[in-house]
Protein backbone atom coordinates (compact mmCIF):
# COMPACT_ATOMS: atom_id res chain seq x y z
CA UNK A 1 72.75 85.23 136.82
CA UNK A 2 69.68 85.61 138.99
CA UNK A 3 69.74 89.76 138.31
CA UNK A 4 67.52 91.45 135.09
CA UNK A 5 68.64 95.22 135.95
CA UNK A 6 71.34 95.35 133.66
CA UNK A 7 68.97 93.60 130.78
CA UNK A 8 66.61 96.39 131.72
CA UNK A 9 69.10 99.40 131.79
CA UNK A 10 70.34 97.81 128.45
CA UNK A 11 67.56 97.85 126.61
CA UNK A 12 66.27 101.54 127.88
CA UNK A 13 69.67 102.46 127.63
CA UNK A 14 69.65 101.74 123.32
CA UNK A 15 66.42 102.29 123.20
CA UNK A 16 66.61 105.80 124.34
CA UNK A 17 69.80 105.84 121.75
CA UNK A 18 66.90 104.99 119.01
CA UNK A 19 65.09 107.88 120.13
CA UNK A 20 68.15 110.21 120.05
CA UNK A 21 69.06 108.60 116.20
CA UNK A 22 65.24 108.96 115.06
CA UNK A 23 65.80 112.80 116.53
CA UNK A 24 68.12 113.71 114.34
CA UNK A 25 66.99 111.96 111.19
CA UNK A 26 63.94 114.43 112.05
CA UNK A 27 65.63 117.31 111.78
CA UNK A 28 67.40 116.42 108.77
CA UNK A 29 63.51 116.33 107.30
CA UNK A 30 63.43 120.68 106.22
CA UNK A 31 59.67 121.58 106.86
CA UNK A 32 59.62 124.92 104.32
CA UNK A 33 62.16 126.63 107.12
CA UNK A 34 66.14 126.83 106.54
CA UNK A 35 67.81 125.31 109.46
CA UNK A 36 72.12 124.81 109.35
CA UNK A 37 70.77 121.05 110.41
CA UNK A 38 69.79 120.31 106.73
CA UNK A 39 73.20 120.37 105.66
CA UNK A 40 74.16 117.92 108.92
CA UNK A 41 74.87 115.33 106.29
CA UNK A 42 76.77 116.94 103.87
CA UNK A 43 80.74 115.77 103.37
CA UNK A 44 83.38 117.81 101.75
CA UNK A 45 86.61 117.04 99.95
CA UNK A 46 89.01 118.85 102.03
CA UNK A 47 92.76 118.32 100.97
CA UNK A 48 91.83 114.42 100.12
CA UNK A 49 89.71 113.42 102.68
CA UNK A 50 85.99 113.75 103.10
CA UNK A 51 84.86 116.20 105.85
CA UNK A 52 81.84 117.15 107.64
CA UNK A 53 80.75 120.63 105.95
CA UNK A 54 80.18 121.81 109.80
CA UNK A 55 83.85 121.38 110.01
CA UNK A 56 85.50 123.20 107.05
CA UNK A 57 82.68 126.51 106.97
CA UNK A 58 80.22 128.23 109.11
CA UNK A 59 77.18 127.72 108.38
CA UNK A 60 74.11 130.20 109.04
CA UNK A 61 70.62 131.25 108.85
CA UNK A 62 69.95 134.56 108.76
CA UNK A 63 66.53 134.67 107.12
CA UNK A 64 63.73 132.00 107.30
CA UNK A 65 64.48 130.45 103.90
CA UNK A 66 67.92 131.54 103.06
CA UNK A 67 71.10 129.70 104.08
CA UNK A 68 74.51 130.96 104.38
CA UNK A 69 77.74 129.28 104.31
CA UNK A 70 81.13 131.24 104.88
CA UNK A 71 83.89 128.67 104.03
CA UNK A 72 86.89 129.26 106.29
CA UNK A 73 89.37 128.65 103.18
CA UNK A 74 88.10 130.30 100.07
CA UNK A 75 89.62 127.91 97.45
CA UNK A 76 87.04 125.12 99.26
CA UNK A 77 83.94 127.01 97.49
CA UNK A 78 83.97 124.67 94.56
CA UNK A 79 84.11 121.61 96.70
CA UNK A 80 81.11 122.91 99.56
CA UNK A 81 79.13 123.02 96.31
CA UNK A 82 80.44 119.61 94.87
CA UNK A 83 79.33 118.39 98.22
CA UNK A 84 75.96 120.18 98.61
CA UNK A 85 74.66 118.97 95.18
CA UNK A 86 76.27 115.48 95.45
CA UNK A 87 74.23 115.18 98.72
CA UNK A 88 70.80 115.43 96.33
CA UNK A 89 69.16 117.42 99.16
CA UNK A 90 67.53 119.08 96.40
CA UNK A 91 69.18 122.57 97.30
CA UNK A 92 70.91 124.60 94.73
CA UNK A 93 74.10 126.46 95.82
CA UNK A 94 74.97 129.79 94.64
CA UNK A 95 78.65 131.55 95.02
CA UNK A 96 79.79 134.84 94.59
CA UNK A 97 82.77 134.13 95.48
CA UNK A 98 83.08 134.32 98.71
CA UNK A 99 80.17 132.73 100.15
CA UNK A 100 77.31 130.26 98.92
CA UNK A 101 74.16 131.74 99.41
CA UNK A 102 71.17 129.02 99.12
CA UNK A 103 67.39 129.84 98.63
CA UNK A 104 65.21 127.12 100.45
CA UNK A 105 61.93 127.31 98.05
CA UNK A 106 59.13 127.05 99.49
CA UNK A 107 57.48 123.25 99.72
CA UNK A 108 54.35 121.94 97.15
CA UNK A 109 51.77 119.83 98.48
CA UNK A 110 53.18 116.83 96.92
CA UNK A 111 57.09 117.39 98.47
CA UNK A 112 55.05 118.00 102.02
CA UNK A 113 53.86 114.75 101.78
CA UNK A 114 56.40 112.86 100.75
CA UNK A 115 58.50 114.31 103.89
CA UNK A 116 55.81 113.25 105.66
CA UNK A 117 55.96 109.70 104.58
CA UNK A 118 60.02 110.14 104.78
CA UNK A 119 59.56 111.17 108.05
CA UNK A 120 56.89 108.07 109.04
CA UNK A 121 59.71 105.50 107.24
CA UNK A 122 61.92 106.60 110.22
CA UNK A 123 59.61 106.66 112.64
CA UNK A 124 58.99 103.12 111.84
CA UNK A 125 62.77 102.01 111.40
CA UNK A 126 62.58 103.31 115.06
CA UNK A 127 59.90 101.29 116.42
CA UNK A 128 61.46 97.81 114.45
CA UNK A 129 64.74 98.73 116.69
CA UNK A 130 62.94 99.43 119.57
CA UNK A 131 60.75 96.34 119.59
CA UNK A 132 63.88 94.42 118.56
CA UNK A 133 65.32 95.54 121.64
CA UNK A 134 62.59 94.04 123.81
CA UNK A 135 62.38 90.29 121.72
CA UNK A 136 66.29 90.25 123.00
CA UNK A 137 65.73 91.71 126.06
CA UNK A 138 62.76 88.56 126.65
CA UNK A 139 65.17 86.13 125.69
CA UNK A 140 68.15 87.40 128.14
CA UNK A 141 65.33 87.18 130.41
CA UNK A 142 64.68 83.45 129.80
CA UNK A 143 68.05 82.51 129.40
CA UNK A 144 68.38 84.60 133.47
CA UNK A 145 65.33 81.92 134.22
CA UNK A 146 67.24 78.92 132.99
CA UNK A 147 70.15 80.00 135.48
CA UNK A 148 67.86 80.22 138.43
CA UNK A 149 66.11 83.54 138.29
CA UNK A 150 63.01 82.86 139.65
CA UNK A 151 59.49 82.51 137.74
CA UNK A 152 57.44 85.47 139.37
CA UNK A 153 61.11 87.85 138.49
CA UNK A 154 60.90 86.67 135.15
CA UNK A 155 57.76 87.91 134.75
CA UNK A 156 57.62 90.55 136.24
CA UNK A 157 60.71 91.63 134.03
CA UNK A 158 59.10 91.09 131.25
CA UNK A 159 56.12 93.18 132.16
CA UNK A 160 58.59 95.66 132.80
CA UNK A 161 60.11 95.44 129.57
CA UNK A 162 56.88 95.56 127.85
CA UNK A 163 55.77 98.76 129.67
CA UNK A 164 59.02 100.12 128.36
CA UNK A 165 58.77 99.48 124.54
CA UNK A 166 54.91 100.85 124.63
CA UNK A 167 55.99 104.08 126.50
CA UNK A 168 59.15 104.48 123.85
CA UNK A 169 56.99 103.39 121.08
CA UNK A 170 54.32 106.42 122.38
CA UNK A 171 57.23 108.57 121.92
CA UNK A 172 58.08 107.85 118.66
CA UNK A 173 54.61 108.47 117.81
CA UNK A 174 54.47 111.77 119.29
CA UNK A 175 57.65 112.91 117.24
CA UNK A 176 56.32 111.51 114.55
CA UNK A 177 53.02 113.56 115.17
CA UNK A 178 54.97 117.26 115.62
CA UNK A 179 56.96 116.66 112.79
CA UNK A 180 54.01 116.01 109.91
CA UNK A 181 52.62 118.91 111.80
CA UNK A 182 55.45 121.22 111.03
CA UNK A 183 55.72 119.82 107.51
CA UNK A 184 52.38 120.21 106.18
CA UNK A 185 51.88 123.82 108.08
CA UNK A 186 52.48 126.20 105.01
């Protein structure tokens, strides 16, 4: 194996998926604002098996801290609430009946930052993947050396691969950056 593209497009490849993961464990962060993504994570019991919540009731946002959720069977009310609480997103559901209305109340100083440091915990959990990605990418280099790639490729592919963790790692940091920005705005 004298070739490192694939160990590059590889590595970019799931790195870029780290990106994409980090993303959405962003969004899952709620910065004061009701978004339908806060209850991404939330499973219902729906006739014995557990279901996304996205998939049994629409869910909506019709003012900035109220949430809406319109089951599509009305005996599954009970269980979209089950499942809301059980998820310990620190929402409280309310029915009347025929919907569950939820209040988003507004964030204290001390819940800002401790999104904030939730929100740096994945930031790093994407960086440890990221530069994970790179120590095997180096050795899948070295092990492409040992078959006959030459020295000068070698390096250079590592240079290459180094490159490409800092500018992933910049982006992390610049997610990072807009979301303790949009928590800690009040």
């Amino acid at each position: 194996m004298t070739d490192v593209k694939p160990i590059l497009d590889h590595m970019q490849d799931h790195m870029q998926k780290a990106i994409t993961h980090l993303e959405a464990e962003l969004v899952k962060i709620r910065a004061g604002k009701a978004t339908p993504a806060m209850l991404d994570g939330v499973m219902v019991e729906y006739y014995g098996a557990m279901t996304p919540l996205n998939q049994v009731a629409n869910v909506n946002t019709p003012e900035a801290r109220t949430i809406i959720i319109q089951p599509w069977e009305k005996n599954l009310i009970k269980n979209i609430e089950k499942g809301i609480i059980d998820a310990n997103l620190g929402l409280t559901p309310a029915n009347d009946g025929q919907m569950i209305r939820i209040t988003v109340p507004p964030l204290s100083e001390e819940r800002r930052r401790d999104l904030v440091k939730r929100a740096k915990a994945e930031g790093e959990n994407a960086k440890v993947s990221i530069r994970n990605l790179r120590r095997d990418a180096n050795e899948n280099i070295k092990k492409a050396q040992k078959a006959g790639l030459p020295e000068d490729a070698a390096k250079e592919a590592e240079a290459r691969t180094q490159k490409t963790t800092d500018d992933f790692i910049v982006r992390v940091d610049k997610h990072l950056e807009a979301k303790e920005k949009e928590v800690m705005t009040v």
